[in-house]
C-alpha atoms as a PDB file:
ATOM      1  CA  UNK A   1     -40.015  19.647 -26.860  1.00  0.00           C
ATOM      2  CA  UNK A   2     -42.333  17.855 -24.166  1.00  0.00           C
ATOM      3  CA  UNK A   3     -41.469  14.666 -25.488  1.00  0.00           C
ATOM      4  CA  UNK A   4     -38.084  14.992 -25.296  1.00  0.00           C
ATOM      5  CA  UNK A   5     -38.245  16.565 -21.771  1.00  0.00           C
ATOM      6  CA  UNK A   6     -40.583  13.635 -20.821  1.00  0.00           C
ATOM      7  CA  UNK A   7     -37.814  11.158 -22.343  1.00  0.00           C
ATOM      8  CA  UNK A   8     -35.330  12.759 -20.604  1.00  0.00           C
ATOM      9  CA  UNK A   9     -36.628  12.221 -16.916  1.00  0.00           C
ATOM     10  CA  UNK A  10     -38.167   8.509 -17.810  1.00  0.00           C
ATOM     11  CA  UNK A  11     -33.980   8.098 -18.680  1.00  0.00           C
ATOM     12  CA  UNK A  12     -32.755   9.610 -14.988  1.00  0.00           C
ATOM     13  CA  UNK A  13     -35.858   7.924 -13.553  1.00  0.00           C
ATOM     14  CA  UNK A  14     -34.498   4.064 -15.239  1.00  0.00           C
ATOM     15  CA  UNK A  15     -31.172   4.778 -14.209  1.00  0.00           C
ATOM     16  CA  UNK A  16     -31.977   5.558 -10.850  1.00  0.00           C
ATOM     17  CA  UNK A  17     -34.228   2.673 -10.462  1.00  0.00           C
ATOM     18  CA  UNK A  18     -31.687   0.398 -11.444  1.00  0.00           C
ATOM     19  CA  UNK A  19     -28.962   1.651  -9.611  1.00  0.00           C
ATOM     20  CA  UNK A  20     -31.064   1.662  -6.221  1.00  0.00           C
ATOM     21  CA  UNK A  21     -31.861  -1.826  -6.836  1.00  0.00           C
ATOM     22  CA  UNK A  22     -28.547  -2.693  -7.265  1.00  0.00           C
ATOM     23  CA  UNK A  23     -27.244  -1.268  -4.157  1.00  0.00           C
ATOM     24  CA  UNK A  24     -30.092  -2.323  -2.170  1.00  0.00           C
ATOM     25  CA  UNK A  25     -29.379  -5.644  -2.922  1.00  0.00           C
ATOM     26  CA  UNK A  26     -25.733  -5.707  -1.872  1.00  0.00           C
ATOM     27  CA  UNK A  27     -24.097  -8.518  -0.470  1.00  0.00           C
ATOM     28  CA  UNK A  28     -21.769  -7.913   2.780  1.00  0.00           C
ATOM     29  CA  UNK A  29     -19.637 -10.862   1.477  1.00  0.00           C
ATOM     30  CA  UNK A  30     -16.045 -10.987   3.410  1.00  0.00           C
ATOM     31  CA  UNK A  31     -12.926 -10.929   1.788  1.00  0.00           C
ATOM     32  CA  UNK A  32     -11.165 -14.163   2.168  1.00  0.00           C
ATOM     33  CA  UNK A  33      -7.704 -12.272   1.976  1.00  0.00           C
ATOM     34  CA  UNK A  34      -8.252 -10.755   5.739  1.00  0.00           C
ATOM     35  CA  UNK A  35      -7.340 -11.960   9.116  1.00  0.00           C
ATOM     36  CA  UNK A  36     -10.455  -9.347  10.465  1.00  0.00           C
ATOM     37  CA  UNK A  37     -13.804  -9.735   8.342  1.00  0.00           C
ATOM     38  CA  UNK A  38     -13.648  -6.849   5.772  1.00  0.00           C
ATOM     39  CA  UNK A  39     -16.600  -6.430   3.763  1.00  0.00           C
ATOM     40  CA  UNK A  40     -16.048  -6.552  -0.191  1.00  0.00           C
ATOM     41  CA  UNK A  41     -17.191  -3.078  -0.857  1.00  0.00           C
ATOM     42  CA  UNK A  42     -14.788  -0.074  -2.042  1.00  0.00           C
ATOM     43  CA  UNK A  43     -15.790   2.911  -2.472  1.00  0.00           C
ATOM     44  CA  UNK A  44     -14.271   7.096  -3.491  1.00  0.00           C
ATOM     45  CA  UNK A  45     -15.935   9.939  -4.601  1.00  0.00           C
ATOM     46  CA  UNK A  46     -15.753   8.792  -8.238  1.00  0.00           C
ATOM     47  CA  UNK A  47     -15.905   4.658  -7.731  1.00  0.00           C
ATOM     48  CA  UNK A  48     -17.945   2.326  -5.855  1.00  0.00           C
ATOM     49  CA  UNK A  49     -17.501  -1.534  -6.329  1.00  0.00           C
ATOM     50  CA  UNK A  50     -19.461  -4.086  -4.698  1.00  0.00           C
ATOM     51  CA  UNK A  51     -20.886  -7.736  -4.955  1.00  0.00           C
ATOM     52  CA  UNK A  52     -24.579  -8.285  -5.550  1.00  0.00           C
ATOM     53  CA  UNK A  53     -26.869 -10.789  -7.469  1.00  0.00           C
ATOM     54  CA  UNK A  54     -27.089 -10.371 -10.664  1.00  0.00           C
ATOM     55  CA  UNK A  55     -29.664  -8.469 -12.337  1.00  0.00           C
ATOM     56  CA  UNK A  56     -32.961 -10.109 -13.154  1.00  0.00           C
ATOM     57  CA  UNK A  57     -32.453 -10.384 -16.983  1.00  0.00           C
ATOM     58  CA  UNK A  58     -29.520 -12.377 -16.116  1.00  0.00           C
ATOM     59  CA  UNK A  59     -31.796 -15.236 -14.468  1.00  0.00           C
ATOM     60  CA  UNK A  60     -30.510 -16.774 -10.903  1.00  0.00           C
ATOM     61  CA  UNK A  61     -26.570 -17.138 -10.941  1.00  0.00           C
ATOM     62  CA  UNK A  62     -24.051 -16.687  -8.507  1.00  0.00           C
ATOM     63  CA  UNK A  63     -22.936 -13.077  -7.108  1.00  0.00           C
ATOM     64  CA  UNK A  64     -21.683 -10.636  -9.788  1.00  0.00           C
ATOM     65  CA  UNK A  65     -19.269  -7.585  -8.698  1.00  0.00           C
ATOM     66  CA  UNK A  66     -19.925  -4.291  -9.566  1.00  0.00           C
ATOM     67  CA  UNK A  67     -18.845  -1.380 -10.537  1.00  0.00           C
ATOM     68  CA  UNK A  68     -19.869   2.072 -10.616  1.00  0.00           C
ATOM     69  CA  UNK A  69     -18.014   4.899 -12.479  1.00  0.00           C
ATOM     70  CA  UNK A  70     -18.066   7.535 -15.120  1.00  0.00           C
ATOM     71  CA  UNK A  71     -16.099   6.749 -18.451  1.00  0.00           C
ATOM     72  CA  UNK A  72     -14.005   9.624 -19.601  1.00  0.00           C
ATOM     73  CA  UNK A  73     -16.199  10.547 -22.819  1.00  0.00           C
ATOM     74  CA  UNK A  74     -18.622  11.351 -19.653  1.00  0.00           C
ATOM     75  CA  UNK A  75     -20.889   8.123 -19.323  1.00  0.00           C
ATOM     76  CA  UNK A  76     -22.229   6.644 -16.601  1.00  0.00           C
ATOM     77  CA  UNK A  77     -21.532   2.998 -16.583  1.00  0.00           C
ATOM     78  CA  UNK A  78     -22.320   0.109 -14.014  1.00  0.00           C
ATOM     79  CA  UNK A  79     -20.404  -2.726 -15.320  1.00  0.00           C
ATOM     80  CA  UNK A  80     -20.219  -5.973 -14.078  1.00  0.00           C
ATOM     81  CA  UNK A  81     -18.541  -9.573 -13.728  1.00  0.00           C
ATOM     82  CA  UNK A  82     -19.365 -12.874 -12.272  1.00  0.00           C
ATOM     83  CA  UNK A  83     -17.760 -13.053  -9.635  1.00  0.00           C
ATOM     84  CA  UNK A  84     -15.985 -16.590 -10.035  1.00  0.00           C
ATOM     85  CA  UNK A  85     -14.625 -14.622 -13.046  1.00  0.00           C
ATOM     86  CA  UNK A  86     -10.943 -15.269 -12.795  1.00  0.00           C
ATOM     87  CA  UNK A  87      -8.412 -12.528 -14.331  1.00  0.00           C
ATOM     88  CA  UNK A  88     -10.410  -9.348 -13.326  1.00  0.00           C
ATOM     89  CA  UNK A  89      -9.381  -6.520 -11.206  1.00  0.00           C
ATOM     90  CA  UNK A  90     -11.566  -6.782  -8.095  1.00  0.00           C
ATOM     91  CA  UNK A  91     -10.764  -3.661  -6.507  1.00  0.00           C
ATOM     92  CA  UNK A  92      -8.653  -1.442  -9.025  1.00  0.00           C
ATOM     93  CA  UNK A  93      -9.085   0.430 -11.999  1.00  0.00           C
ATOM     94  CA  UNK A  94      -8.839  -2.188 -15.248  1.00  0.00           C
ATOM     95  CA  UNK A  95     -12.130  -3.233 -16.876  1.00  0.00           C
ATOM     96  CA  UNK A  96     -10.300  -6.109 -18.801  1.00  0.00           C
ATOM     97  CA  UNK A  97     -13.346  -8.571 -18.667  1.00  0.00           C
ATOM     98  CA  UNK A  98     -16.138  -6.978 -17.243  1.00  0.00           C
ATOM     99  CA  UNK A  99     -19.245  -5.892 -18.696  1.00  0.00           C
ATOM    100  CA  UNK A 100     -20.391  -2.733 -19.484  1.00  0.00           C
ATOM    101  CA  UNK A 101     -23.925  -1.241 -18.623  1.00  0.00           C
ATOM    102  CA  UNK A 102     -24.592   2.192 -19.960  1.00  0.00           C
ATOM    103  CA  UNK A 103     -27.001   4.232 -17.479  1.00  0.00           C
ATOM    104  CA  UNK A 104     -26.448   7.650 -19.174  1.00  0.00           C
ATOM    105  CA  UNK A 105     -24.538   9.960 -21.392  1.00  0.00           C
ATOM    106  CA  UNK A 106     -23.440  13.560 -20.863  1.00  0.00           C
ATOM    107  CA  UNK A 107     -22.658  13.086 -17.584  1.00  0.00           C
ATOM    108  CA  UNK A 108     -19.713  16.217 -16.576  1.00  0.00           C
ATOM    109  CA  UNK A 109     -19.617  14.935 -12.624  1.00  0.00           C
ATOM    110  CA  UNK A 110     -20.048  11.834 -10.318  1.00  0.00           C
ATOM    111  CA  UNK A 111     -19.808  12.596  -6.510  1.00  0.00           C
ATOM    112  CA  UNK A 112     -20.152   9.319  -4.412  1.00  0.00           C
ATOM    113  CA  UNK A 113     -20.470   9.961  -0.553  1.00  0.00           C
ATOM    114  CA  UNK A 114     -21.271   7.208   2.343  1.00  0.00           C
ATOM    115  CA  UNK A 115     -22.930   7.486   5.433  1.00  0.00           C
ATOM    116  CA  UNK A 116     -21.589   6.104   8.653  1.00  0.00           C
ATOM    117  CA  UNK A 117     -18.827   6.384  11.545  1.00  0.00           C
ATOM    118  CA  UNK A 118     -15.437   7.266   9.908  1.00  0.00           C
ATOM    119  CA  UNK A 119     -13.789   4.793  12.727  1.00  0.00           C
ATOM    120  CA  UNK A 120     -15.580   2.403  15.454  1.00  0.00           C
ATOM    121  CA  UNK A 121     -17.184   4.422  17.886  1.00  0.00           C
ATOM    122  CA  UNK A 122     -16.646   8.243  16.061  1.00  0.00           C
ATOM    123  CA  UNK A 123     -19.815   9.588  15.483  1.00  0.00           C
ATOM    124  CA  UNK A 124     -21.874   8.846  11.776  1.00  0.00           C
ATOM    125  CA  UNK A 125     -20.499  11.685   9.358  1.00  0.00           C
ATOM    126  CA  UNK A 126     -21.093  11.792   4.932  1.00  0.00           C
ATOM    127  CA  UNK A 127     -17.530  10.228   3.589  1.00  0.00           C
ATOM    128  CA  UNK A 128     -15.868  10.573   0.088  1.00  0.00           C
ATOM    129  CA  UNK A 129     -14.282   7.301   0.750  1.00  0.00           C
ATOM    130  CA  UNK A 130     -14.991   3.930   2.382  1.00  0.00           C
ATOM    131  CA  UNK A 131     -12.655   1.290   1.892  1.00  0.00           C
ATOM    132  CA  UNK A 132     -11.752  -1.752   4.040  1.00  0.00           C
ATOM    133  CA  UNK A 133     -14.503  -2.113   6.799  1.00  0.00           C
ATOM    134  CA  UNK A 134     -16.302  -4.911   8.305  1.00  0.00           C
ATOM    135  CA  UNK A 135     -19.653  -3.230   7.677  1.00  0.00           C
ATOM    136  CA  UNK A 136     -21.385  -1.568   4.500  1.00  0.00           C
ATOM    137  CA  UNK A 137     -21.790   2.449   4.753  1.00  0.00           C
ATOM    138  CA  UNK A 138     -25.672   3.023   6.418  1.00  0.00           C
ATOM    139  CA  UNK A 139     -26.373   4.791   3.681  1.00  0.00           C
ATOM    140  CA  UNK A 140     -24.930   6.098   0.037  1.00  0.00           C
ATOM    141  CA  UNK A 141     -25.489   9.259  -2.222  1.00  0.00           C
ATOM    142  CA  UNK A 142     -24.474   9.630  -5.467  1.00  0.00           C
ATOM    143  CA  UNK A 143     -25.254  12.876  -7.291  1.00  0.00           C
ATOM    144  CA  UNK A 144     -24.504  13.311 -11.270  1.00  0.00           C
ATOM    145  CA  UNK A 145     -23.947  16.386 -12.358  1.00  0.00           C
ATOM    146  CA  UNK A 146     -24.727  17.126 -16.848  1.00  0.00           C
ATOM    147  CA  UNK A 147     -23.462  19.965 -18.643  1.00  0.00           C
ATOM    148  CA  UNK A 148     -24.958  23.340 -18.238  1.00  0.00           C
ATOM    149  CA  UNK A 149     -26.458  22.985 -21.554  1.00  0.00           C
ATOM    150  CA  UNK A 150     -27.973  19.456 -20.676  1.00  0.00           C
ATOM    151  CA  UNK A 151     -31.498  20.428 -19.493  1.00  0.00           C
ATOM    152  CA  UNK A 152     -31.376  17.200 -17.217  1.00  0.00           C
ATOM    153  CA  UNK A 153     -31.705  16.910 -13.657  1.00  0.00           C
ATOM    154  CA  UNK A 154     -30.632  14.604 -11.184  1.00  0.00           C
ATOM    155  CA  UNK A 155     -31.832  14.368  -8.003  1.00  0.00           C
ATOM    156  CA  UNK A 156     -29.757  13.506  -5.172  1.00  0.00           C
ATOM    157  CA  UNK A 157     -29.567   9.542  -4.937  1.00  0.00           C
ATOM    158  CA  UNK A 158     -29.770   8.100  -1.301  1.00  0.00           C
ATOM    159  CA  UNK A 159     -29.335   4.233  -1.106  1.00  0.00           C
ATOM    160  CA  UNK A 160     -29.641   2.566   1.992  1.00  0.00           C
ATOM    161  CA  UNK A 161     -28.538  -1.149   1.538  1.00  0.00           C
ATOM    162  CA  UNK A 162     -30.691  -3.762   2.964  1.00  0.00           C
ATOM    163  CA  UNK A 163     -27.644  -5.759   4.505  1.00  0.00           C
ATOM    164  CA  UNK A 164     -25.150  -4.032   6.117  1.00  0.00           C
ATOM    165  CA  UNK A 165     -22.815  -6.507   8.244  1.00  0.00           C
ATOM    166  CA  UNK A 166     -21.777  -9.915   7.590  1.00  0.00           C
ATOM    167  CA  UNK A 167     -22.227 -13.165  10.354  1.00  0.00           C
ATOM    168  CA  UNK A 168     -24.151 -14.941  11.605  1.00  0.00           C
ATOM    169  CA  UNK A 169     -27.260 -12.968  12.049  1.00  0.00           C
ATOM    170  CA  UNK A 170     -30.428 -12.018  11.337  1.00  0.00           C
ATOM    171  CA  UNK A 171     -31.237  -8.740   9.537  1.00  0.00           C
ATOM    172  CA  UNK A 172     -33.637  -6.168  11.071  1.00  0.00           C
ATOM    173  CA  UNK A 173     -36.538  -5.447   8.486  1.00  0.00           C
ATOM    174  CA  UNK A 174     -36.476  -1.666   9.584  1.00  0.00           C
ATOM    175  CA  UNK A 175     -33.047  -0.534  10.467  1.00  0.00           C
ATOM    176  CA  UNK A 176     -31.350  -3.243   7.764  1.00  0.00           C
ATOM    177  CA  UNK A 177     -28.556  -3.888  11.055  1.00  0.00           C
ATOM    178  CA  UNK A 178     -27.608  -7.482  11.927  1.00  0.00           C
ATOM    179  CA  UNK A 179     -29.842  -8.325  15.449  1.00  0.00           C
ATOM    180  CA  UNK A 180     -27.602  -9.800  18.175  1.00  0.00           C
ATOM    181  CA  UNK A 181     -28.739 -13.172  18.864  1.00  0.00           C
END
């Protein structure tokens, strides 16, 4: 029984490790599809897609997208995609071509929130959605919820990515803001 309670938090524990250093790593990249700079991140209470590096197994490459979701036989999943990948559905809901990476199973809930002003100047409040901005949320929180027989627990998940604008700027080692010049 200790072994499989040990085996159960080293599982939570790997799949928040890897998630945080996915979303760390983030990449403000603008859209190219914009007249203002919007930041290639969308994100609900149940989705979050973004564009990163890829993971280290993957050796150096260019940017992959991501996406974070729960499957409907109750998996968590973080697929991905390179992103010169043509044919894929950047922003929607088809996974025709990307690749899937299997965090956990059992999973009965996934509540994604961001952290930051709902509109320029409005005061920092936790969102359910952030879609179409020129910055990254300051921070993100994603809580997973098993089923009441799952003995697993899963401690609240708060991300703060390292970059969150896009420009020509330097990133402040503390805050993670863009410095003004």
């Amino acid at each position: 029984r200790s072994r499989a309670t040990i085996n159960a938090v080293d599982e939570v524990v790997a799949a928040q490790n890897l998630l945080r250093s996915a979303v760390e790593r983030l990449r403000p990249i603008t859209r190219s599809d914009s007249a203002i700079p919007i930041v290639e991140l969308r994100g609900t209470g149940g989705v979050l897609t973004f564009v990163g590096p890829p993971f280290d197994r993957e050796g150096a490459d260019a940017l992959q997208r991501f996406r974070l979701t729960r499957t409907a036989n109750g998996d968590l999943v973080l697929y991905s995609a390179h992103s010169r990948k043509m044919g894929i559905d950047r922003s929607g809901t088809d996974l025709v071509g990307w690749t899937p990476n299997r965090l956990l199973t059992g999973v009965r809930n996934l509540s994604i929130s961001y952290l930051g002003p709902p509109e320029p100047g409005a005061p920092r409040a936790w969102q359910d959605r952030w879609w179409d901005r020129s910055t990254t949320p300051e921070l993100i929180r994603v809580r997973v919820v098993f089923a009441e027989t799952d003995r697993r627990i899963w401690p609240d998940l708060v991300i703060r990515p390292r970059s969150t604008s896009y420009g020509t700027c330097r990133n402040d080692p503390v805050t993670g803001k863009c410095e003004e010049r």
